[in-house]
N, C-alpha and C. Protein backbone atom coordinates (compact mmCIF):
# COMPACT_ATOMS: atom_id res chain seq x y z
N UNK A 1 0.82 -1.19 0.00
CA UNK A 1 0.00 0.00 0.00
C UNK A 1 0.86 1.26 0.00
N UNK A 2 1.86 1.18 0.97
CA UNK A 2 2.73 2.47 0.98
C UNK A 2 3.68 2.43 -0.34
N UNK A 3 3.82 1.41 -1.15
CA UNK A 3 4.27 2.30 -2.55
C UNK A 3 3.68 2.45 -3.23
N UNK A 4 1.96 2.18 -3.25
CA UNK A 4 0.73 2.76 -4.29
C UNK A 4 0.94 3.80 -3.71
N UNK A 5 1.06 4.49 -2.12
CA UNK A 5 0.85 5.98 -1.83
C UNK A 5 2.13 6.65 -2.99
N UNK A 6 3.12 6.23 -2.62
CA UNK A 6 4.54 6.83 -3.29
C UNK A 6 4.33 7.04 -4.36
N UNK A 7 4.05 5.95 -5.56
CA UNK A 7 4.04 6.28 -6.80
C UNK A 7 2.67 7.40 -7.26
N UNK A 8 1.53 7.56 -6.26
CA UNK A 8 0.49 8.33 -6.67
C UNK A 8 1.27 9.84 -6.34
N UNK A 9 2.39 9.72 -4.94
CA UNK A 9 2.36 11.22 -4.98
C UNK A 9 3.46 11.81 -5.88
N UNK A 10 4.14 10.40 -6.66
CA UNK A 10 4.69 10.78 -7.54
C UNK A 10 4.65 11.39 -8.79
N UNK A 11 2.77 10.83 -8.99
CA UNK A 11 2.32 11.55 -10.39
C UNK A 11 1.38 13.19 -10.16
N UNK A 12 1.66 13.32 -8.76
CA UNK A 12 0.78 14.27 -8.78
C UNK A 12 1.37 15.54 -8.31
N UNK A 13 2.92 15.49 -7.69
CA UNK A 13 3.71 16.86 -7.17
C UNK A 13 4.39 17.20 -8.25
N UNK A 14 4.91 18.26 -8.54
CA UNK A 14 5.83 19.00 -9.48
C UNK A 14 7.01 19.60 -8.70
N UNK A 15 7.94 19.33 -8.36
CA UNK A 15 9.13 20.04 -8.03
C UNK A 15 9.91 20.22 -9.39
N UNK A 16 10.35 21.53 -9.54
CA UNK A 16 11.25 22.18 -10.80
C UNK A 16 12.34 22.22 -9.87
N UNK A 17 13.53 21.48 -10.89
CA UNK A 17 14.86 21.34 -10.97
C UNK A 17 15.35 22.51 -11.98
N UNK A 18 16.15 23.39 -10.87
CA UNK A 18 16.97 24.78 -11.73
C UNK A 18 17.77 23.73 -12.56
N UNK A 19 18.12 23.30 -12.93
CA UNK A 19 19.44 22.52 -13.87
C UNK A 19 18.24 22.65 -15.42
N UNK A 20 17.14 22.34 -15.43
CA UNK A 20 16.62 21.70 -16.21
C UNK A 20 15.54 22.67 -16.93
N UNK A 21 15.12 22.91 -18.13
CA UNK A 21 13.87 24.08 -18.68
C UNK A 21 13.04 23.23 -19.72
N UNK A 22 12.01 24.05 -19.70
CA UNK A 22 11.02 23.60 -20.24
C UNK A 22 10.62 24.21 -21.52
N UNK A 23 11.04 23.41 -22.95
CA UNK A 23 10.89 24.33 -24.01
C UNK A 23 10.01 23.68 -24.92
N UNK A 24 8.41 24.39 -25.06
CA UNK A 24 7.49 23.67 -25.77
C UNK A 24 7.24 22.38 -25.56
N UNK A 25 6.72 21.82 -24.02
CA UNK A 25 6.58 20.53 -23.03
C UNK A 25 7.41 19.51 -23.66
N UNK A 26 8.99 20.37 -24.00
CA UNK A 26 10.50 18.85 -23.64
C UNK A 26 11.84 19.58 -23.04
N UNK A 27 12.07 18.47 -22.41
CA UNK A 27 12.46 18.77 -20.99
C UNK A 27 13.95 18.72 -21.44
N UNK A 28 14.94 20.45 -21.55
CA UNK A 28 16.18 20.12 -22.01
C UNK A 28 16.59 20.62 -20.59
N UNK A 29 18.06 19.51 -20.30
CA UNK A 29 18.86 19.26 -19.16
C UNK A 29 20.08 19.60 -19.80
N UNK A 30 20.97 20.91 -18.55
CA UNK A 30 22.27 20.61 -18.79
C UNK A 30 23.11 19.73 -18.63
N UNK A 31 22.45 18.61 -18.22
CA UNK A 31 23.31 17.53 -17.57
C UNK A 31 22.82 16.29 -18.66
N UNK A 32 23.72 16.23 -19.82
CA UNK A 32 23.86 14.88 -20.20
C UNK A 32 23.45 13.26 -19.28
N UNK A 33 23.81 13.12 -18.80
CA UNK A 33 24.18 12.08 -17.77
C UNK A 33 22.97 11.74 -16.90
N UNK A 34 21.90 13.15 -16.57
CA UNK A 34 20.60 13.00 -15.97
C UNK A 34 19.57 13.17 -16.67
N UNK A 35 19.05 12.37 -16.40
CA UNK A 35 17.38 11.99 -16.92
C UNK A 35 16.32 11.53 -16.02
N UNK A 36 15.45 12.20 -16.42
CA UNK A 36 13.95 12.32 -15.66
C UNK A 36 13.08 11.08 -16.00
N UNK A 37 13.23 10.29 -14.73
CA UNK A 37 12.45 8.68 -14.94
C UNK A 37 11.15 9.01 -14.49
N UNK A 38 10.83 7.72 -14.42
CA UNK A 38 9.04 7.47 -13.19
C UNK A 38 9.70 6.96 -12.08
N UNK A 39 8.75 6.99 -11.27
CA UNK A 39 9.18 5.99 -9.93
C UNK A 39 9.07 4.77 -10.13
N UNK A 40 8.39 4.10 -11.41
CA UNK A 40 8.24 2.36 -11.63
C UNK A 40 10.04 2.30 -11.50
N UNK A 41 10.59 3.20 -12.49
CA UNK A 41 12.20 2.46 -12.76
C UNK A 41 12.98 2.59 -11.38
N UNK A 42 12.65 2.93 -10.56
CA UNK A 42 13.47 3.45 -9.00
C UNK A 42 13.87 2.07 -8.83
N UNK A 43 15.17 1.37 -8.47
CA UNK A 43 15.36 0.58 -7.74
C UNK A 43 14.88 0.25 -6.31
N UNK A 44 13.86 -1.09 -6.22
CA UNK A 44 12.82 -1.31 -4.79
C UNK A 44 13.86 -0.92 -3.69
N UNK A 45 15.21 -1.38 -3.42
CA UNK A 45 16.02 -0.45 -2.21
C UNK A 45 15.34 0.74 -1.97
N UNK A 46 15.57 1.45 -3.56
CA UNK A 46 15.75 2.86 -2.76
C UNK A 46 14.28 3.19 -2.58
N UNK A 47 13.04 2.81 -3.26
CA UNK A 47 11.80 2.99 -2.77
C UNK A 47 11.88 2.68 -1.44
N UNK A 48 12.40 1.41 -0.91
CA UNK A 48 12.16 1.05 0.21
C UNK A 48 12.69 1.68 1.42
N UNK A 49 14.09 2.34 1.07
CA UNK A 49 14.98 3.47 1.67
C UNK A 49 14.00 4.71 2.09
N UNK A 50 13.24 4.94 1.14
CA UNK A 50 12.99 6.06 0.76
C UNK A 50 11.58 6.49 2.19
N UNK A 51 10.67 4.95 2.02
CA UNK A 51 9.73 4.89 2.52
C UNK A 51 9.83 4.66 3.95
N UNK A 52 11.13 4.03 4.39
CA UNK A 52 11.72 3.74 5.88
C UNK A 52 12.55 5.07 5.94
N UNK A 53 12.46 6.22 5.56
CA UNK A 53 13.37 7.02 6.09
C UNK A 53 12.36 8.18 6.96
N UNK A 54 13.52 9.36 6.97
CA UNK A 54 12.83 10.22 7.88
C UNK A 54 12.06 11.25 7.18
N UNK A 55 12.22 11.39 5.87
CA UNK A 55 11.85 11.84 4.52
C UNK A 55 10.44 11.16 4.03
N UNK A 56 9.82 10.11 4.74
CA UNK A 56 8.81 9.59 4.05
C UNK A 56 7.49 10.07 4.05
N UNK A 57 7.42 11.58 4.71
CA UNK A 57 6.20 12.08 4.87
C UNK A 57 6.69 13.26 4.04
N UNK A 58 7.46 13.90 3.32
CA UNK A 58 7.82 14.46 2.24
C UNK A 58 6.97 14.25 0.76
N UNK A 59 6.74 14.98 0.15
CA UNK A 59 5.76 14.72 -1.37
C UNK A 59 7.12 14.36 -2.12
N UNK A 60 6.89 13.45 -2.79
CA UNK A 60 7.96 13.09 -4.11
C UNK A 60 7.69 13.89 -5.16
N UNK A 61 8.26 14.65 -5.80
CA UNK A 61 8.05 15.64 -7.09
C UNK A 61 8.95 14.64 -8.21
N UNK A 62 10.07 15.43 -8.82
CA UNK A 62 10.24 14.41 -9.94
C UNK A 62 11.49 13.77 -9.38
N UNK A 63 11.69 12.69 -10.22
CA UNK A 63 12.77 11.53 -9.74
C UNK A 63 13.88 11.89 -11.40
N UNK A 64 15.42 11.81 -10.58
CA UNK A 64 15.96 11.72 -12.15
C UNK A 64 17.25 10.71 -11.65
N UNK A 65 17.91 9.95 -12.79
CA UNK A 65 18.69 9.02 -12.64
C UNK A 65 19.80 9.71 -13.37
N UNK A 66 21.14 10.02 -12.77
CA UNK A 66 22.54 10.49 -13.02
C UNK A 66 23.22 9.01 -13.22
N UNK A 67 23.98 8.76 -14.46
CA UNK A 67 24.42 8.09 -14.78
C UNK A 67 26.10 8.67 -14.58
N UNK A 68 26.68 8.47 -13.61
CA UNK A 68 28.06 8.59 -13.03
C UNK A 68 29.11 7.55 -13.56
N UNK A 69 30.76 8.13 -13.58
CA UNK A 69 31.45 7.03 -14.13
C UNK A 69 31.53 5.91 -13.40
N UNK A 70 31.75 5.87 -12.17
CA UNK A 70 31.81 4.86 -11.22
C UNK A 70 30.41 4.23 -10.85
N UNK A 71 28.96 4.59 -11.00
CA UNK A 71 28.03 4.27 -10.74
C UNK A 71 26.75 5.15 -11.17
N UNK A 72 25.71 4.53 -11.29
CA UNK A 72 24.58 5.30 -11.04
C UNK A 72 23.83 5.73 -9.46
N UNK A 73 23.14 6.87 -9.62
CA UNK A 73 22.62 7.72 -8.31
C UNK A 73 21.21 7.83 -8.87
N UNK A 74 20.29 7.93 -7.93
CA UNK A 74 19.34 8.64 -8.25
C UNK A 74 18.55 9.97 -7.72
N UNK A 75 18.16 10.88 -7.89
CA UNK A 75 18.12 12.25 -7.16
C UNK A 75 16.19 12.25 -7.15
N UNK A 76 15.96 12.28 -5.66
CA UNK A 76 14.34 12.33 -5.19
C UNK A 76 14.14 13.57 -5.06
N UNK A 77 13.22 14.38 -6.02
CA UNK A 77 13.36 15.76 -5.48
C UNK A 77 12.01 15.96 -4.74
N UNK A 78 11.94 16.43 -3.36
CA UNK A 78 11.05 16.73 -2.72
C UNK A 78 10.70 17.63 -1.91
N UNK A 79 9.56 18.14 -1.78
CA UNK A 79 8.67 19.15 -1.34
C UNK A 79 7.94 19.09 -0.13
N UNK A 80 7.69 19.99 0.79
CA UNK A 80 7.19 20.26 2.02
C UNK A 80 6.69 21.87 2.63
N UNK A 81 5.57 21.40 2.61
CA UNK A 81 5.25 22.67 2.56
C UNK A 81 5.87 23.92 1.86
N UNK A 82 6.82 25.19 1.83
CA UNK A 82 7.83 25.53 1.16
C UNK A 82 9.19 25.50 1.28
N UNK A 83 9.40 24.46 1.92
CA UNK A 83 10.85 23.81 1.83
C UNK A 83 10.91 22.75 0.31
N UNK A 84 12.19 22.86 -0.01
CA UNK A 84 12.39 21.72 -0.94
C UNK A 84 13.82 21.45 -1.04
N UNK A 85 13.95 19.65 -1.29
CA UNK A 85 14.98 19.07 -0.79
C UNK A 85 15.57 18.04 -1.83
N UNK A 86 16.73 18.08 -2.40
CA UNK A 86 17.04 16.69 -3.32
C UNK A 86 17.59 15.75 -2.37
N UNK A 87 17.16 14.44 -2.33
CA UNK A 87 17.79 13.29 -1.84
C UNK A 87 18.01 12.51 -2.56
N UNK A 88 19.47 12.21 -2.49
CA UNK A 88 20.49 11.27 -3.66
C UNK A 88 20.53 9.72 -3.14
N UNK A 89 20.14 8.99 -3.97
CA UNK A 89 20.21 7.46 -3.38
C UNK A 89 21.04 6.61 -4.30
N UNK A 90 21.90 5.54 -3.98
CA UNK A 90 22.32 4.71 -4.86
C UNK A 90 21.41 3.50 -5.08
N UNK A 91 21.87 3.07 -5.95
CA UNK A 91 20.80 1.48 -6.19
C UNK A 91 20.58 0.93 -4.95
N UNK A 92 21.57 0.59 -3.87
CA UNK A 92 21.63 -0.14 -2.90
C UNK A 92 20.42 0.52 -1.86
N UNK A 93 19.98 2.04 -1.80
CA UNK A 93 19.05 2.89 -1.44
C UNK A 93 19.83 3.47 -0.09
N UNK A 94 21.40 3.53 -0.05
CA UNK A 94 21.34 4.44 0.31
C UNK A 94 21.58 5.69 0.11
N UNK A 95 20.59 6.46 1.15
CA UNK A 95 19.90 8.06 0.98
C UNK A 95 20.15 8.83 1.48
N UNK A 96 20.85 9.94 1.04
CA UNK A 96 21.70 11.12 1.77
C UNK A 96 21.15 12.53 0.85
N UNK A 97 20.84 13.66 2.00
CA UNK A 97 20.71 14.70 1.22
C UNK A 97 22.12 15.02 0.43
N UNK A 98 21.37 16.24 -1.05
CA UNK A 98 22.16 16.56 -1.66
C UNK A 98 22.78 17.73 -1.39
N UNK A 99 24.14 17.69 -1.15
CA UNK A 99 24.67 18.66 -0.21
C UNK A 99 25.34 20.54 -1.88
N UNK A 100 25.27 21.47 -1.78
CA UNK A 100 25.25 22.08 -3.22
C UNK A 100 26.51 21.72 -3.26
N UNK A 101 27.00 22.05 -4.82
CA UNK A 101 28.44 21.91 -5.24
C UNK A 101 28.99 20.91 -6.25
């Protein structure tokens, strides 16, 4: 049940990523390497990370997968009231905020 909640509040928040613009509804990224998935492709870790963390009462806005030389990451971008927060997870799910830089 709690990842029918996840994936619904996945289709229904919008968090905008400054990296990324919106030109005639397609989505150009300065970042080669990142791309804007669904939550189906999330590795179950990091759903499961995601949903056992302290972050799990957070709205999920969009999810994007950074394809790194040494590995892939995935970046949860999320919303709270008017706070908003990227949390970076590896496949394995673990989840650390994204610190700038």
């Amino acid at each position: 049940m709690k990842l029918l909640v996840f994936f619904l509040m996945m289709a229904t928040a919008d968090v905008q990523d400054p990296t990324t613009v919106m030109i005639d509804n397609v989505v150009v990224s300065d970042q080669d390497n990142k791309k804007e998935i669904s939550a189906q492709e999330l590795p179950e870790a990091v759903v499961t990370a995601f949903q056992e963390s302290e972050y799990s009462d957070w709205t999920v806005g969009k999810v994007y997968q950074v394809d790194g030389s040494a590995e892939t990451t995935y970046e949860l971008h999320l919303l709270q009231g008017d706070e908003t927060l990227i949390l970076v997870a590896d496949a394995q799910g673990n989840l650390q905020p994204k610190t700038e830089g």
